[in-house]
Protein backbone atom coordinates (compact mmCIF):
# COMPACT_ATOMS: atom_id res chain seq x y z
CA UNK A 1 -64.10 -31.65 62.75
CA UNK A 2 -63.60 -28.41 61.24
CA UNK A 3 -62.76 -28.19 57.30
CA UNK A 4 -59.82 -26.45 56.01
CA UNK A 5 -60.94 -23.27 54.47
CA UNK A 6 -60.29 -22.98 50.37
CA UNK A 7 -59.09 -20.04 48.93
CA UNK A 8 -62.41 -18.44 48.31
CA UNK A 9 -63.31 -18.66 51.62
CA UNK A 10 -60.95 -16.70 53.13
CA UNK A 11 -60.57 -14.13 50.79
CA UNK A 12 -64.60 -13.42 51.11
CA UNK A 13 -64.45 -13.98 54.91
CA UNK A 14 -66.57 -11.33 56.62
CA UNK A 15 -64.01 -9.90 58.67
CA UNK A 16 -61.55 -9.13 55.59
CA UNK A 17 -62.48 -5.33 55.13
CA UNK A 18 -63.33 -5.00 51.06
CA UNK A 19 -63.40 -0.98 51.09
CA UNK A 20 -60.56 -1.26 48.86
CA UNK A 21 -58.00 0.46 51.20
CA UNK A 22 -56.40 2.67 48.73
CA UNK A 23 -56.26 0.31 45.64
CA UNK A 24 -57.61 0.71 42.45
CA UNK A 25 -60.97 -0.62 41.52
CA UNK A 26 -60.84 -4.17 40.54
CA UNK A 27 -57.61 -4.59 41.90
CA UNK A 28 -57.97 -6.85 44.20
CA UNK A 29 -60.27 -8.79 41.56
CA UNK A 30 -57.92 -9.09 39.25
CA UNK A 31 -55.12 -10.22 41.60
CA UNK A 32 -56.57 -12.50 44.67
CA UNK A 33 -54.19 -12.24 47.44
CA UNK A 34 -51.69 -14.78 48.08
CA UNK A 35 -52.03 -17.59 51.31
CA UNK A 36 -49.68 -18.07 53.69
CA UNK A 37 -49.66 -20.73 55.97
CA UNK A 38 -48.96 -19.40 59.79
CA UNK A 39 -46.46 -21.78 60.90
CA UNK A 40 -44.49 -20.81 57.53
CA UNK A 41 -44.65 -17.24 59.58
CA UNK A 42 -44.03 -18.72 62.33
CA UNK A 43 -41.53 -21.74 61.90
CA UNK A 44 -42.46 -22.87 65.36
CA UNK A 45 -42.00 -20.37 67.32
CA UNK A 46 -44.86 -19.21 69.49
CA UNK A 47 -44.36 -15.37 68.27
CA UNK A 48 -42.91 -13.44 65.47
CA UNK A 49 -42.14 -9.85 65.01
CA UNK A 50 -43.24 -7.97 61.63
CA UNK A 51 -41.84 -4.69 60.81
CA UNK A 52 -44.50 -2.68 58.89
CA UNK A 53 -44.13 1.03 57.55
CA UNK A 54 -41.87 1.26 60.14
CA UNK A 55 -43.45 -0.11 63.12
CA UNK A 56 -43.20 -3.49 65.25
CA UNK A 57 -46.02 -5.31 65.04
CA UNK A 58 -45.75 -8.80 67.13
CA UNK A 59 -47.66 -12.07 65.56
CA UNK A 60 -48.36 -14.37 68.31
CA UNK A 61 -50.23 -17.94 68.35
CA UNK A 62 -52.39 -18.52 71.38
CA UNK A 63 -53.13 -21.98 73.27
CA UNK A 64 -56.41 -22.17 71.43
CA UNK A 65 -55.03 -22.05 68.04
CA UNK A 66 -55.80 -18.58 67.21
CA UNK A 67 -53.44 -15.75 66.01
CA UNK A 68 -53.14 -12.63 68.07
CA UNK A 69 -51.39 -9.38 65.70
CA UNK A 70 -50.52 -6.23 68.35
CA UNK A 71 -48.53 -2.93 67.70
C-alpha cells in the first residue's frame, strides 16, 4: 500500500525543478505552493484542457493512475 504523500513531500520531490524559475530568492520559501487534488482538475473526466500564456496544454489521467500534461 502506498502512503499519501504530505505536503513536504511533494513540494521537495526530486523532480520539482528548485532553480527558482524567475522568482525572487526565498520566494518560494516564504510562500509553499498550494495542493490541488487531480480529480478537483479533473471532476471525472479522463482529460482536461489548460490554457497557459496562451497555449493549450491537455491534462490527461492514464489507466495506471498517472497524469500525462502535453502541449
Amino acid at each position: 500500500m502506498q502512503a499519501t504523500p504530505n505536503a513536504f513531500s511533494v513540494l521537495n520531490h526530486p523532480s520539482l525543478d528548485h532553480s527558482g524559475g524567475g522568482r525572487a530568492p526565498g520566494d518560494a520559501a516564504a510562500r509553499p505552493a498550494p495542493l490541488v487534488e487531480s480529480a478537483e482538475l479533473l471532476k471525472g473526466n479522463k482529460a482536461v484542457g489548460i490554457i497557459h500564456n496562451g497555449s493549450l496544454y491537455r491534462l490527461q489521467a492514464t489507466k495506471l493512475g498517472k497524469l500525462i500534461l502535453t502541449k
